[in-house]
N, C-alpha and C. Protein backbone atom coordinates (compact mmCIF):
# COMPACT_ATOMS: atom_id res chain seq x y z
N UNK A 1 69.05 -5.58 4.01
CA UNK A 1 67.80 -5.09 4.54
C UNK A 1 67.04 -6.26 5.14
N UNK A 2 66.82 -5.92 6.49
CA UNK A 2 65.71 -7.39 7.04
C UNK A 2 64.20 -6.72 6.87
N UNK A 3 64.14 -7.82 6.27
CA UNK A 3 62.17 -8.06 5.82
C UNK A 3 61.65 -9.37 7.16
N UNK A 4 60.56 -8.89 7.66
CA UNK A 4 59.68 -9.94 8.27
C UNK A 4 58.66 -9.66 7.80
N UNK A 5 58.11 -10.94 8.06
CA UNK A 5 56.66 -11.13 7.16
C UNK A 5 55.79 -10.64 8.62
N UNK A 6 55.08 -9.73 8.46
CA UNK A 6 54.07 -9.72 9.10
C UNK A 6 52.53 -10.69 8.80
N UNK A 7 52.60 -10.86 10.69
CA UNK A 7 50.66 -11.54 10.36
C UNK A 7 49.80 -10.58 10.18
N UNK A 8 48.71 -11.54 9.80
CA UNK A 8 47.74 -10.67 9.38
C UNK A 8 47.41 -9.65 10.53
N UNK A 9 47.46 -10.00 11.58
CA UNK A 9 46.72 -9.13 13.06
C UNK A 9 47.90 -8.12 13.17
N UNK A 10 49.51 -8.13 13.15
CA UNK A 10 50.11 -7.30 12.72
C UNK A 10 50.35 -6.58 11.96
N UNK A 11 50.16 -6.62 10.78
CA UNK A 11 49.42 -5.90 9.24
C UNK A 11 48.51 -5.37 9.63
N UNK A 12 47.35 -5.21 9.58
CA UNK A 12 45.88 -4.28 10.66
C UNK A 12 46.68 -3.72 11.56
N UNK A 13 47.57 -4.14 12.34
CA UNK A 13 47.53 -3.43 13.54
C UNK A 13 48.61 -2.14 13.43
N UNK A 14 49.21 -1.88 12.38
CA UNK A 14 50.35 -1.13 11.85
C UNK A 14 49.34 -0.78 10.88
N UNK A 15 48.36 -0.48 10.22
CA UNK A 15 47.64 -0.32 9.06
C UNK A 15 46.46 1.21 9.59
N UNK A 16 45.78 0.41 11.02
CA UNK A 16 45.20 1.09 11.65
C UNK A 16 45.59 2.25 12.65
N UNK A 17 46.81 1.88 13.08
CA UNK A 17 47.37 2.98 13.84
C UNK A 17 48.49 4.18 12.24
N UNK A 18 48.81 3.47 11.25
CA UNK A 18 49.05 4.38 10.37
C UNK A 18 48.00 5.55 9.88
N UNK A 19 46.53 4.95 9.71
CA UNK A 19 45.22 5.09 9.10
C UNK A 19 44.61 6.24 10.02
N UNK A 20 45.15 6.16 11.46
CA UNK A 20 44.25 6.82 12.55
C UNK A 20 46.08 8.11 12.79
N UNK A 21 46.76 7.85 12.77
CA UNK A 21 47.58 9.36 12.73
C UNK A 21 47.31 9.99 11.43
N UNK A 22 47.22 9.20 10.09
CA UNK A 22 46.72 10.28 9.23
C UNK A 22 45.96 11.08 9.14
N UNK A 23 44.52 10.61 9.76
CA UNK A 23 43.15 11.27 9.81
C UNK A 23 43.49 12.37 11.34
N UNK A 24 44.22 11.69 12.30
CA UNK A 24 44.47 12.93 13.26
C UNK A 24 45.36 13.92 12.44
N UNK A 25 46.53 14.02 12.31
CA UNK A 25 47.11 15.04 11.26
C UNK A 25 46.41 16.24 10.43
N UNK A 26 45.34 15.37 9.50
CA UNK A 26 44.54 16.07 9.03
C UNK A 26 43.72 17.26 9.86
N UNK A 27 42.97 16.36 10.97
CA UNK A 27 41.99 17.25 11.29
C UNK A 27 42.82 17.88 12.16
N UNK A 28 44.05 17.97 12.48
CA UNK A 28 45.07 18.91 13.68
C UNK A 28 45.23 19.92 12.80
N UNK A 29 45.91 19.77 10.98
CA UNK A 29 45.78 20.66 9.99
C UNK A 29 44.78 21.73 10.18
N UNK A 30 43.47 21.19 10.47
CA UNK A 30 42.27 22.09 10.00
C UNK A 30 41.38 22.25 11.40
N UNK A 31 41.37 22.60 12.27
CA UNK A 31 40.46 21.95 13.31
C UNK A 31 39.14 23.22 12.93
N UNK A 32 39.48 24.27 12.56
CA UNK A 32 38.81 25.44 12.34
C UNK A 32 37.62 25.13 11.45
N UNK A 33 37.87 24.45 10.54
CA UNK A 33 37.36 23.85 9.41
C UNK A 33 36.28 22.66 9.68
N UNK A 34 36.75 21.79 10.67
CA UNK A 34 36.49 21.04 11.24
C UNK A 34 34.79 21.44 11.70
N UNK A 35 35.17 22.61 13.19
CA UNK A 35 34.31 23.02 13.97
C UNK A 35 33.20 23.75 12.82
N UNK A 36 33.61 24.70 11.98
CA UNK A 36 32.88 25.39 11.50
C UNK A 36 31.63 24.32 10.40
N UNK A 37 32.35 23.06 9.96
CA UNK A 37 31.32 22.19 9.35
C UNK A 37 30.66 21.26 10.39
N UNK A 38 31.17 21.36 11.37
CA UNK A 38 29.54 20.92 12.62
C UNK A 38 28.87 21.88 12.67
N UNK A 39 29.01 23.26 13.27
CA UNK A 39 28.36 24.29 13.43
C UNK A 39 27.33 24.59 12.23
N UNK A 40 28.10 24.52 11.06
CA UNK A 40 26.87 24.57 9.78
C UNK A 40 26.09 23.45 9.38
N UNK A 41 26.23 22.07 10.44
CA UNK A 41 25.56 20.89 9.90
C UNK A 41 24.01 21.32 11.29
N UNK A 42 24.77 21.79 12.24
CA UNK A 42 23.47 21.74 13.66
C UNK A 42 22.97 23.03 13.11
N UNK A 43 23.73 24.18 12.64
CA UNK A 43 22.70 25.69 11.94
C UNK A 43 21.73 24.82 10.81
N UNK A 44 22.11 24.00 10.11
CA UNK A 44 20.85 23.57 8.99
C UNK A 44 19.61 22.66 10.15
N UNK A 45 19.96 21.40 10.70
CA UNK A 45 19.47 20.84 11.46
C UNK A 45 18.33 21.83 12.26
N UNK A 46 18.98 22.98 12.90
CA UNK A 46 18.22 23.58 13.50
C UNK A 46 17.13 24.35 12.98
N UNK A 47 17.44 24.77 11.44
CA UNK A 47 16.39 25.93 10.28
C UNK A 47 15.42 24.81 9.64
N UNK A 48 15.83 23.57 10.05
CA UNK A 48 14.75 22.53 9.16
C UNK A 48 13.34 22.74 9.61
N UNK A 49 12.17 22.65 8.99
CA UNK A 49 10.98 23.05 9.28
C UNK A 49 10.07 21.60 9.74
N UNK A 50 10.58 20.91 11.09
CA UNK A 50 10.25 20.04 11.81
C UNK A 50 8.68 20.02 11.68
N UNK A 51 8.59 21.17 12.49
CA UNK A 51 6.81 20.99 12.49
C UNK A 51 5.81 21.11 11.53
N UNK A 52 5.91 22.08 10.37
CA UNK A 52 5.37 21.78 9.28
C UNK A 52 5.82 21.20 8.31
N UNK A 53 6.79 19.94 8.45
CA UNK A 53 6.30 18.74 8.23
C UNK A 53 6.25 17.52 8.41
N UNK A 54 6.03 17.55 9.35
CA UNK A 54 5.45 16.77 10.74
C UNK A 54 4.07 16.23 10.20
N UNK A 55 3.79 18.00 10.42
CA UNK A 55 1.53 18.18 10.46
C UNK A 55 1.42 17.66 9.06
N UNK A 56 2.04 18.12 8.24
CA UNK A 56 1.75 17.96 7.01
C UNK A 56 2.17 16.95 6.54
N UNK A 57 2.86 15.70 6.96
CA UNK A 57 3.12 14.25 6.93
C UNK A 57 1.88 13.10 7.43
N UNK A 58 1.78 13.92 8.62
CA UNK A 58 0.77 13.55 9.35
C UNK A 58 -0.87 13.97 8.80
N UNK A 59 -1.07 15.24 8.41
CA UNK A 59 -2.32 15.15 8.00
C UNK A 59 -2.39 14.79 6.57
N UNK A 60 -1.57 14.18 5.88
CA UNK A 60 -1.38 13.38 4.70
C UNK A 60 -1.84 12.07 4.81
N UNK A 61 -1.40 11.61 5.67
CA UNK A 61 -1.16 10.21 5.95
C UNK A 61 -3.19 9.76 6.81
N UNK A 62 -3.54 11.12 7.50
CA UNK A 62 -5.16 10.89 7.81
C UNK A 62 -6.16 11.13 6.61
N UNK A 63 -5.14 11.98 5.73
CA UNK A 63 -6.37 12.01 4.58
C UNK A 63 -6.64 10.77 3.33
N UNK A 64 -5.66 10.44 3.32
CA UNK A 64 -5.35 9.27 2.49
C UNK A 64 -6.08 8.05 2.76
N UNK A 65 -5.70 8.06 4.54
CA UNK A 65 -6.46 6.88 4.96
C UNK A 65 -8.02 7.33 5.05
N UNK A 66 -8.28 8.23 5.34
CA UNK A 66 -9.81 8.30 5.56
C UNK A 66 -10.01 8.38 3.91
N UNK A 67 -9.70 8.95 3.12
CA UNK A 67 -10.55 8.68 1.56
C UNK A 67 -10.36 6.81 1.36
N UNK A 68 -9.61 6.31 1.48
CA UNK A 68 -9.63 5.08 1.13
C UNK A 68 -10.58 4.08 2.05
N UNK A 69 -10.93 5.07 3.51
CA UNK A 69 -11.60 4.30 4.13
C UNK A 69 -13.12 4.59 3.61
N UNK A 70 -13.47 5.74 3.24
CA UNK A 70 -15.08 6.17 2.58
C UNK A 70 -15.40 5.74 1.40
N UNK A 71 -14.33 5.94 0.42
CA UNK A 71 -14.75 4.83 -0.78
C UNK A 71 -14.63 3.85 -0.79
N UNK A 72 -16.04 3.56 -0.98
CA UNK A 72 -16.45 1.30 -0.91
C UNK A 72 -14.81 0.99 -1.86
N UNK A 73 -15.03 -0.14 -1.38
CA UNK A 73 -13.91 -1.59 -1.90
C UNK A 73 -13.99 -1.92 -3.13
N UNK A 74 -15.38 -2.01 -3.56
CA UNK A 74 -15.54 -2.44 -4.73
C UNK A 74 -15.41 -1.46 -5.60
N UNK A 75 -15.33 0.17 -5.39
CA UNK A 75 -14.67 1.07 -6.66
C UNK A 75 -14.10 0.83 -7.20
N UNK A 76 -13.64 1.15 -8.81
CA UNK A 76 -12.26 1.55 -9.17
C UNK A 76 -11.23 2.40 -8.39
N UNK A 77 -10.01 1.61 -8.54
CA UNK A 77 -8.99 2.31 -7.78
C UNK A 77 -8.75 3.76 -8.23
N UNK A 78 -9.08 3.75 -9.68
CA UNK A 78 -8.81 5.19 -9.94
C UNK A 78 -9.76 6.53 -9.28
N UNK A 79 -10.96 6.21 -8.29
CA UNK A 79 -11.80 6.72 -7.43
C UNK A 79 -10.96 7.48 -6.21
N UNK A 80 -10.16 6.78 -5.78
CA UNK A 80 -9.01 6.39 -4.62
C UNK A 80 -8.22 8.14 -5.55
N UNK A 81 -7.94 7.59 -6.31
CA UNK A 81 -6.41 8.46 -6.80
C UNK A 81 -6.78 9.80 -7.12
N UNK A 82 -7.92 9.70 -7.44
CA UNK A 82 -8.82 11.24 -8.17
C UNK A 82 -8.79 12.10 -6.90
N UNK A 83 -9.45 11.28 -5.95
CA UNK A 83 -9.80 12.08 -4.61
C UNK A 83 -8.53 12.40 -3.98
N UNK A 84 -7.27 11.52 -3.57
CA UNK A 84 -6.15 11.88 -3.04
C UNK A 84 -5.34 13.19 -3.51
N UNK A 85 -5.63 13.31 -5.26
CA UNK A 85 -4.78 14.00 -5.67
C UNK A 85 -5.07 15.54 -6.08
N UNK A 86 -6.59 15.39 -6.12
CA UNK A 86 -7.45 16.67 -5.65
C UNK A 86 -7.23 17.19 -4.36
N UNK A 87 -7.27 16.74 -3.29
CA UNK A 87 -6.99 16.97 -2.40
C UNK A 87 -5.39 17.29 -1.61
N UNK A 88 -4.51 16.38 -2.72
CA UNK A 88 -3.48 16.86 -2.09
C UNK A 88 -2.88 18.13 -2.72
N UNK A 89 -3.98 18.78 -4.13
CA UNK A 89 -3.49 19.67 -5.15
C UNK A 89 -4.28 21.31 -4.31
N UNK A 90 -5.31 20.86 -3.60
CA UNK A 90 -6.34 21.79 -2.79
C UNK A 90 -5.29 21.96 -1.14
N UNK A 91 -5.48 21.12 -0.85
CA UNK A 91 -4.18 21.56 -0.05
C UNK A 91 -3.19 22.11 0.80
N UNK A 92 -1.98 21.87 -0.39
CA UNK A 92 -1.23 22.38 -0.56
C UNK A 92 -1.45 23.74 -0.64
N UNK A 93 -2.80 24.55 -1.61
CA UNK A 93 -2.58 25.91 -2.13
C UNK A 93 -3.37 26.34 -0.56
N UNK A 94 -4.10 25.54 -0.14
CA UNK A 94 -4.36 26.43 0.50
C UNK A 94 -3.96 26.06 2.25
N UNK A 95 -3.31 25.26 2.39
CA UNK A 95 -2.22 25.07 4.00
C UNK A 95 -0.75 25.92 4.06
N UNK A 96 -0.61 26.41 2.27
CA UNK A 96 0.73 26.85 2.44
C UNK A 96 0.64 28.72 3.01
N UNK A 97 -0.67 28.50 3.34
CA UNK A 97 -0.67 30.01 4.03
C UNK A 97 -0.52 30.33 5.26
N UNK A 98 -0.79 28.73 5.91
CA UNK A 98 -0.98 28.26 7.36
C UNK A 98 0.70 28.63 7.74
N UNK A 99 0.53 29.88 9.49
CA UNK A 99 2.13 30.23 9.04
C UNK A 99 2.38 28.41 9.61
N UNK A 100 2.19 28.06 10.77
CA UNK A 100 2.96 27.42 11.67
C UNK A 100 3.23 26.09 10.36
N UNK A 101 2.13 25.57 9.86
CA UNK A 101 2.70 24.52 8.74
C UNK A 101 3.60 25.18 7.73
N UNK A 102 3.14 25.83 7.00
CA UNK A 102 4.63 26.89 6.52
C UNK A 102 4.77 25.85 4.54
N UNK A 103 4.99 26.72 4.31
CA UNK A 103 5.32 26.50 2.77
C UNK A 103 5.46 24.83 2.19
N UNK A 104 6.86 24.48 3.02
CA UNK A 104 7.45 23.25 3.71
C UNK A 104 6.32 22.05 3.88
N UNK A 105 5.81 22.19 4.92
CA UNK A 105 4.81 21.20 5.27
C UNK A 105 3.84 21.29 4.53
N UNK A 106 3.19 22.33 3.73
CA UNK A 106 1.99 21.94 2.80
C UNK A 106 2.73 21.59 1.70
N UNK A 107 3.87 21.71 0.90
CA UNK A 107 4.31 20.53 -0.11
C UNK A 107 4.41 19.12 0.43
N UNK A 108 4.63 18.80 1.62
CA UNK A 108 4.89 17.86 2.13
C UNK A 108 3.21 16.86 1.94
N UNK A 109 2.53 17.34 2.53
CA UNK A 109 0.75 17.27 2.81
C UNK A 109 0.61 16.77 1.58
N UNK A 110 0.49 17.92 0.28
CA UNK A 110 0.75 17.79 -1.49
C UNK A 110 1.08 16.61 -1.77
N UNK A 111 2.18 16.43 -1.52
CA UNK A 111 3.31 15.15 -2.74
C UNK A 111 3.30 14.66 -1.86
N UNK A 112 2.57 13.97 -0.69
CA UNK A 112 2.43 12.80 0.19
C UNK A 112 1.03 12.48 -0.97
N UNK A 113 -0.07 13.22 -0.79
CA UNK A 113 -1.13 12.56 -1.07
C UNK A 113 -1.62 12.04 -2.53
N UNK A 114 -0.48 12.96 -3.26
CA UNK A 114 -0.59 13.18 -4.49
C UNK A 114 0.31 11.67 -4.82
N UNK A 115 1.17 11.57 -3.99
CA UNK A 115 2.23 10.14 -4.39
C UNK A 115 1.47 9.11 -4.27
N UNK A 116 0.53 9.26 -3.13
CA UNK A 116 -0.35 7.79 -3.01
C UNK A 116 -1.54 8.15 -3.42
N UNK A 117 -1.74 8.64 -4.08
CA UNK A 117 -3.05 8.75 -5.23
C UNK A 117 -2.49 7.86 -6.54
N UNK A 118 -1.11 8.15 -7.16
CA UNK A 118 -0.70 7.90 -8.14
C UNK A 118 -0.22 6.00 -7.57
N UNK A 119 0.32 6.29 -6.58
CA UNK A 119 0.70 4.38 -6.40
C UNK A 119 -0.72 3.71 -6.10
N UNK A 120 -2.31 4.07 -5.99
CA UNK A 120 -2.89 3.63 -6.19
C UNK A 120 -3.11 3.19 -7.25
N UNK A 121 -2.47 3.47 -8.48
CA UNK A 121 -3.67 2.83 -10.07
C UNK A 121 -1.84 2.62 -10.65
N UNK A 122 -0.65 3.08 -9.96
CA UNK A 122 0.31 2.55 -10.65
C UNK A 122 1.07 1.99 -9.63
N UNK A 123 1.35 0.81 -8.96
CA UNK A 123 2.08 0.24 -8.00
C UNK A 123 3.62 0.49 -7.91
N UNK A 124 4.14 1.38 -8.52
CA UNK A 124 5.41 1.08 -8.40
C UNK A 124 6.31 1.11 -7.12
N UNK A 125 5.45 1.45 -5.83
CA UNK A 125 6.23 0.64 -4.81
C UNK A 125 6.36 -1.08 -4.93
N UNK A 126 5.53 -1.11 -5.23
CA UNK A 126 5.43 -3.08 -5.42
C UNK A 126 6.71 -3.82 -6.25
N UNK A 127 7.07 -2.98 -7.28
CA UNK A 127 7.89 -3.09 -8.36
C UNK A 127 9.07 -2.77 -8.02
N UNK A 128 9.20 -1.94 -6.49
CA UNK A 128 10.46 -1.19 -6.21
C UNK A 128 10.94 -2.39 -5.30
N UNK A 129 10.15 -2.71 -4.68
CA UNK A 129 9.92 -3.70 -3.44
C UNK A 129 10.63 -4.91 -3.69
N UNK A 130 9.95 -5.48 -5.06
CA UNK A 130 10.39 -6.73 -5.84
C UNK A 130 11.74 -6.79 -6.31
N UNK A 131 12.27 -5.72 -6.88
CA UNK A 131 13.41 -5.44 -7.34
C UNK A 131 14.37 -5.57 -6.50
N UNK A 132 13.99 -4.77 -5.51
CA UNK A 132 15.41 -4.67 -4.10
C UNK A 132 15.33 -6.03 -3.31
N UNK A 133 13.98 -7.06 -3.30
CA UNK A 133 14.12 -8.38 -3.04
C UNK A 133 15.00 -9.14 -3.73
N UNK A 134 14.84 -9.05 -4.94
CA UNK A 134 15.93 -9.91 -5.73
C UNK A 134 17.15 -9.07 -5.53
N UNK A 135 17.49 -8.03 -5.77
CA UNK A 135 18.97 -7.63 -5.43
C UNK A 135 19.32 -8.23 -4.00
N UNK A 136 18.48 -8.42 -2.90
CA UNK A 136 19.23 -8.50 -1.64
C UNK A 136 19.34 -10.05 -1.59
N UNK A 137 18.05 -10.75 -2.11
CA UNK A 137 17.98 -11.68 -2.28
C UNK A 137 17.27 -12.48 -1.16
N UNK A 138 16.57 -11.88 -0.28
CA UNK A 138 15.69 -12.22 0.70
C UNK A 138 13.96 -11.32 0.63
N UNK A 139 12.76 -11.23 0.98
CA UNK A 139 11.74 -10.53 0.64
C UNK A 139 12.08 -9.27 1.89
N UNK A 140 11.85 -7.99 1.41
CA UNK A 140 12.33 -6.85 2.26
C UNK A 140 10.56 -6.82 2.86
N UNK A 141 11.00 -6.57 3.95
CA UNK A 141 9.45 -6.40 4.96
C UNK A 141 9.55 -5.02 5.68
N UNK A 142 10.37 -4.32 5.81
CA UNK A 142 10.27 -2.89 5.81
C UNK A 142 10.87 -1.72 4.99
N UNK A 143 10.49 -0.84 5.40
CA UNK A 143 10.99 0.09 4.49
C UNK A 143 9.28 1.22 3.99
N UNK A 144 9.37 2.10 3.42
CA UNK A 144 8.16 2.90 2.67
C UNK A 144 7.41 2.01 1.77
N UNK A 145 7.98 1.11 0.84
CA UNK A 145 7.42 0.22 -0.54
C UNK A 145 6.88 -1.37 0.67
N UNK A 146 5.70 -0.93 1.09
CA UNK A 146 4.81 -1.69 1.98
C UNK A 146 3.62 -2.96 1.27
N UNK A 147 3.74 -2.64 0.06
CA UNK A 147 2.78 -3.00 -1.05
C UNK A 147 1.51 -3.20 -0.46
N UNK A 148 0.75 -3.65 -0.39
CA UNK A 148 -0.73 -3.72 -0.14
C UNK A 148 -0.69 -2.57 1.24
N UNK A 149 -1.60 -2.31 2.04
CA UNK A 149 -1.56 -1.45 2.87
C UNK A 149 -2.78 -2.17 3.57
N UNK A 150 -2.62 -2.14 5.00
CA UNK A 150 -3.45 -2.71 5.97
C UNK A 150 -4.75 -1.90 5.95
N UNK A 151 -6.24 -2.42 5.97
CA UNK A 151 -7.32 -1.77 6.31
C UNK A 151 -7.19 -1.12 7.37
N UNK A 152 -7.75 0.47 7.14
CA UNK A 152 -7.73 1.32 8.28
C UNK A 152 -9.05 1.32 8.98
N UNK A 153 -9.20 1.57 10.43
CA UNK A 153 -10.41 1.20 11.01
C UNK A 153 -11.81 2.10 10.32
N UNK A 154 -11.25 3.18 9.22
CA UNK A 154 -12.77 3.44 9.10
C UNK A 154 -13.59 2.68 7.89
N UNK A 155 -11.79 1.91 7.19
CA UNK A 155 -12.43 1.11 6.02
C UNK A 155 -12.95 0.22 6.64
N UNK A 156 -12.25 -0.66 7.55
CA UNK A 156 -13.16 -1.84 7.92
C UNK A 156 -14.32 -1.88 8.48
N UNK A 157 -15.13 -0.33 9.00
CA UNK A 157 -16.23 0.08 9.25
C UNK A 157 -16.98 -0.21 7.76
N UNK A 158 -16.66 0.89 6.99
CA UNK A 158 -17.17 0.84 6.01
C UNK A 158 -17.64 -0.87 5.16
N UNK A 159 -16.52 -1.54 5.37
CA UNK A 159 -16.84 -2.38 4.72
C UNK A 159 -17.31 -3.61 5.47
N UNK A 160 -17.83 -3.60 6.91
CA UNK A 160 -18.97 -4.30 7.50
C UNK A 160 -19.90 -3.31 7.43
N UNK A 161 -20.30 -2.31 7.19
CA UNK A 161 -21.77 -1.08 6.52
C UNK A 161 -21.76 -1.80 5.32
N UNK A 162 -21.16 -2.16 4.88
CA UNK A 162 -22.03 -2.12 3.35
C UNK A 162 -22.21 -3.72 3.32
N UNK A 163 -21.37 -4.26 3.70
CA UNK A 163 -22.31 -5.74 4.02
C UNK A 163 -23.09 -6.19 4.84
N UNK A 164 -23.64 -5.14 5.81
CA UNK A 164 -24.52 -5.27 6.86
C UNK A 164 -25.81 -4.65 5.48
N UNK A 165 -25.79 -3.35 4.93
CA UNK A 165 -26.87 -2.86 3.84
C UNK A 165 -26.97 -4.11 2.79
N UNK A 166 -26.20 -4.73 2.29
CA UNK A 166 -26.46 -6.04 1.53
C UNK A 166 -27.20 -6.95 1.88
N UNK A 167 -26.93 -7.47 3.00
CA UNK A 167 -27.76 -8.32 4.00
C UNK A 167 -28.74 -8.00 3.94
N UNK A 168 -29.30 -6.51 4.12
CA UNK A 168 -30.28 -5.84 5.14
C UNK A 168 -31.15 -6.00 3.14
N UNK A 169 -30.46 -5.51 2.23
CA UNK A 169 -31.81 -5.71 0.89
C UNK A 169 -32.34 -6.86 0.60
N UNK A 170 -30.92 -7.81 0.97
CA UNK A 170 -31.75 -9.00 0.54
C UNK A 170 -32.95 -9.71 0.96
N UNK A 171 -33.25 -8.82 2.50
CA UNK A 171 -33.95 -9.77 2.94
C UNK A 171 -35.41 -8.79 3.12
């Protein structure tokens, strides 16, 4: 029996053309099977409820910021979390009647505001953040776990108002 040693680029290259008639084979086996699990991946794609929650991502994301922008700086954070989570508990009961937002998007609205009510007084994006830094082993700068969150323009209103009213007693 003759044996040659294959190189490495010949090994891959007999590896990959073995690798790629198997997977054709297969799907020549089934093509029916095939088509019918695209067709049921674009039928889900298409029943997903895009727009309500969209709105309800979106009007999550304005309510959050505007309560954090109306309550002064110097509150307790737990001020922040009371109001988010009232609000994202009010809602929910009552957007999920809204047809076009739809059931869908007012949970969405809900457990958006309700999540960042609760990572206000318990950080565990910060903790999630830190963790997956040391696993990757570099500091992660994107992603949802953002830790601090940039002043939104009505906080930074707010918080030249109330040092403009400070100013304005002392004198």
């Amino acid at each position: 029996m003759d044996t040659k040693i294959l190189t490495q680029d010949e090994f891959l290259a007999k590896l990959n053309d073995s690798t790629k008639a198997m997977i054709d084979a297969r799907f020549a086996e089934k093509p029916v099977e095939t088509a019918k699990l695209n067709a049921s991946i674009i039928s889900e794609v298409k029943k997903f409820p895009w727009v309500g929650v969209m709105v309800g991502g979106a009007g999550a994301v304005a309510t959050t910021e505007l309560i954090d922008g109306f309550i002064p700086a110097g509150k307790p954070k737990y001020w922040n979390a009371v109001a988010k989570i009232g609000v994202g508990i009010a809602g929910y009961m009552m957007l999920k009647k809204v047809k076009f937002i739809g059931s869908e998007g007012a949970l969405v609205f809900g457990a958006m505001n309700v999540f960042d009510g609760v990572r206000d007084v318990v950080p565990f994006d910060t903790y999630i953040q830190k963790g997956v830094s040391t696993l990757v082993g570099h500091p992660v700068t994107a992603g949802l776990a953002q830790g601090s969150k940039p002043l939104s323009a009505v906080a930074q209103a707010n918080k030249i108002l109330t040092s403009s009213q400070m100013m304005a007693s002392r004198s």
